[in-house]
N, C-alpha and C. Protein backbone atom coordinates (compact mmCIF):
# COMPACT_ATOMS: atom_id res chain seq x y z
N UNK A 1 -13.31 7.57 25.46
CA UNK A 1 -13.11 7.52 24.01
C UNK A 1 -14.43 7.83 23.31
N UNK A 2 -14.37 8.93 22.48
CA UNK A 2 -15.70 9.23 21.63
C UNK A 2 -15.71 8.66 20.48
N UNK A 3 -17.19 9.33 19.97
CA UNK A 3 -17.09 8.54 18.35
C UNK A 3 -16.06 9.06 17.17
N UNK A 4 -15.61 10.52 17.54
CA UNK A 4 -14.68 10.96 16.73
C UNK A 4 -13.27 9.94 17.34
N UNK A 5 -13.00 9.34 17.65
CA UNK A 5 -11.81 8.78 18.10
C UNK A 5 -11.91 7.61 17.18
N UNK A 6 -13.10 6.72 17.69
CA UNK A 6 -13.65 5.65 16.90
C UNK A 6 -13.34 5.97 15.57
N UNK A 7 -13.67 6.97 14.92
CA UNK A 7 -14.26 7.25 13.55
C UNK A 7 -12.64 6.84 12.58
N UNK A 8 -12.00 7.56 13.69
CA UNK A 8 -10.30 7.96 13.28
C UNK A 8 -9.42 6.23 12.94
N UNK A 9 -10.05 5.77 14.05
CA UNK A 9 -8.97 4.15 14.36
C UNK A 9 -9.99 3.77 13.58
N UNK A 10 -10.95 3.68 12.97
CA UNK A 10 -11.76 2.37 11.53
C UNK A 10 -11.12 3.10 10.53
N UNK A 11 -11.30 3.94 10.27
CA UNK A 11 -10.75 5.06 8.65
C UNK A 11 -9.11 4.66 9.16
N UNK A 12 -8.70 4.76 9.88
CA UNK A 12 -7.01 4.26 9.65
C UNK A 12 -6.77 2.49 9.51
N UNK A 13 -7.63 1.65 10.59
CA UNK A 13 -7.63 0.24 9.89
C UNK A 13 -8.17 -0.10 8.42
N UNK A 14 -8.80 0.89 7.91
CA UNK A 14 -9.37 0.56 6.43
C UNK A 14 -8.37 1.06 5.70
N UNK A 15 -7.59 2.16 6.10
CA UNK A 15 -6.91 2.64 5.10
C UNK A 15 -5.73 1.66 4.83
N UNK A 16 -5.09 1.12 6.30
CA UNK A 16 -4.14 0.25 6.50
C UNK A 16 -4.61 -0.77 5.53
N UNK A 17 -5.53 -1.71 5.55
CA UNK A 17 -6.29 -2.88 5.02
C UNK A 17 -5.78 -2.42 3.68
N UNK A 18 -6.47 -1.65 3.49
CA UNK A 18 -6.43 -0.98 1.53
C UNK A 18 -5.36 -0.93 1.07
N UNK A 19 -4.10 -0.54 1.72
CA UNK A 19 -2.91 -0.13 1.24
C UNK A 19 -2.48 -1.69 1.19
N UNK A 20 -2.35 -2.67 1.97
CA UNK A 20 -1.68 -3.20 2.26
C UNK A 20 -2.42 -4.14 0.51
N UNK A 21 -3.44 -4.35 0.52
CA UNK A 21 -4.24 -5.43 -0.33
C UNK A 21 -3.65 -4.34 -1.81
N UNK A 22 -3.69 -3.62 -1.76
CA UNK A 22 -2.82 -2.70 -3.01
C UNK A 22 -1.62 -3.18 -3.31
N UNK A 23 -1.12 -2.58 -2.04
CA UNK A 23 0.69 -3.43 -2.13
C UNK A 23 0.47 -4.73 -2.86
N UNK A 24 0.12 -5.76 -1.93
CA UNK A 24 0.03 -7.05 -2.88
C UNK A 24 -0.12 -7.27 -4.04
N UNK A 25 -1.45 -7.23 -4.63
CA UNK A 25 -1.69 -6.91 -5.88
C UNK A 25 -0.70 -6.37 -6.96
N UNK A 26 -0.28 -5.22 -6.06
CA UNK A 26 1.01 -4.10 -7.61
C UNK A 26 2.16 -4.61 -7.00
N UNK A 27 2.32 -5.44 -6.51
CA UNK A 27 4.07 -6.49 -6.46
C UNK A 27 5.12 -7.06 -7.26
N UNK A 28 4.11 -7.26 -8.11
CA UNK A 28 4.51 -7.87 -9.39
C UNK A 28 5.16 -7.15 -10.49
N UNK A 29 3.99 -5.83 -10.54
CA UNK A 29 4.21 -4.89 -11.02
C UNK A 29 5.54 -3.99 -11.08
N UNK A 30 5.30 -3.59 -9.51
CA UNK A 30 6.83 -3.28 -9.01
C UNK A 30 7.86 -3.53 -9.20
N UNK A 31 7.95 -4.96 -8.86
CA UNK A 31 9.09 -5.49 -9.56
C UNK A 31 9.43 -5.57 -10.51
N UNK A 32 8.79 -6.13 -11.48
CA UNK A 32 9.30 -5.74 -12.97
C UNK A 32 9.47 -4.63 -13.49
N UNK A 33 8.83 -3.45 -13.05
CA UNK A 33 9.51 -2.08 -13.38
C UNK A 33 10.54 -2.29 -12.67
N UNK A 34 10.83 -2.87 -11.39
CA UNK A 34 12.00 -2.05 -10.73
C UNK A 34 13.58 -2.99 -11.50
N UNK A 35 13.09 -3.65 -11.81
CA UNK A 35 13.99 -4.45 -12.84
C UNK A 35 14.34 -4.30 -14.47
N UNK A 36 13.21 -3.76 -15.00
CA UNK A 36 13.56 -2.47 -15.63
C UNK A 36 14.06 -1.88 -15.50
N UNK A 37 14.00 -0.93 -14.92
CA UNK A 37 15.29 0.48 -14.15
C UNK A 37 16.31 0.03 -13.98
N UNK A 38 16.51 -1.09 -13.35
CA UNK A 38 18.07 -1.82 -13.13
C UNK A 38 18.60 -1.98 -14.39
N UNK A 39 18.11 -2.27 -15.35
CA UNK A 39 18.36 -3.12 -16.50
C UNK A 39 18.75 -2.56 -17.09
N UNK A 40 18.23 -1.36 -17.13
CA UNK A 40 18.25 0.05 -17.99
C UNK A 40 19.28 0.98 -17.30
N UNK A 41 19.72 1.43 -16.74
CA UNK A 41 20.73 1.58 -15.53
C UNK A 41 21.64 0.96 -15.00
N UNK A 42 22.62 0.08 -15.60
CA UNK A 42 23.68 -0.98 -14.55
C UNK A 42 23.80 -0.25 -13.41
């Protein structure tokens, strides 16, 4: 395993990390738009 391999699996656990701490954060968000749309839409 080289460092380009390495390089690949940290930049994909960070990206994973990032997305996921995003998700959380805009949850709330989400939802209440997506309840909007419902609302607005039967």
């Amino acid at each position: 395993m080289g460092d380009t391999a390495f390089g690949i699996l940290v930049m994909g656990t960070i990206f994973v990390v990032m997305g996921g701490v995003g998700l959380t954060y805009a949850w709330p968000d989400l939802k209440r738009i997506g309840r909007k749309h419902a609302h607005r839409h039967p």
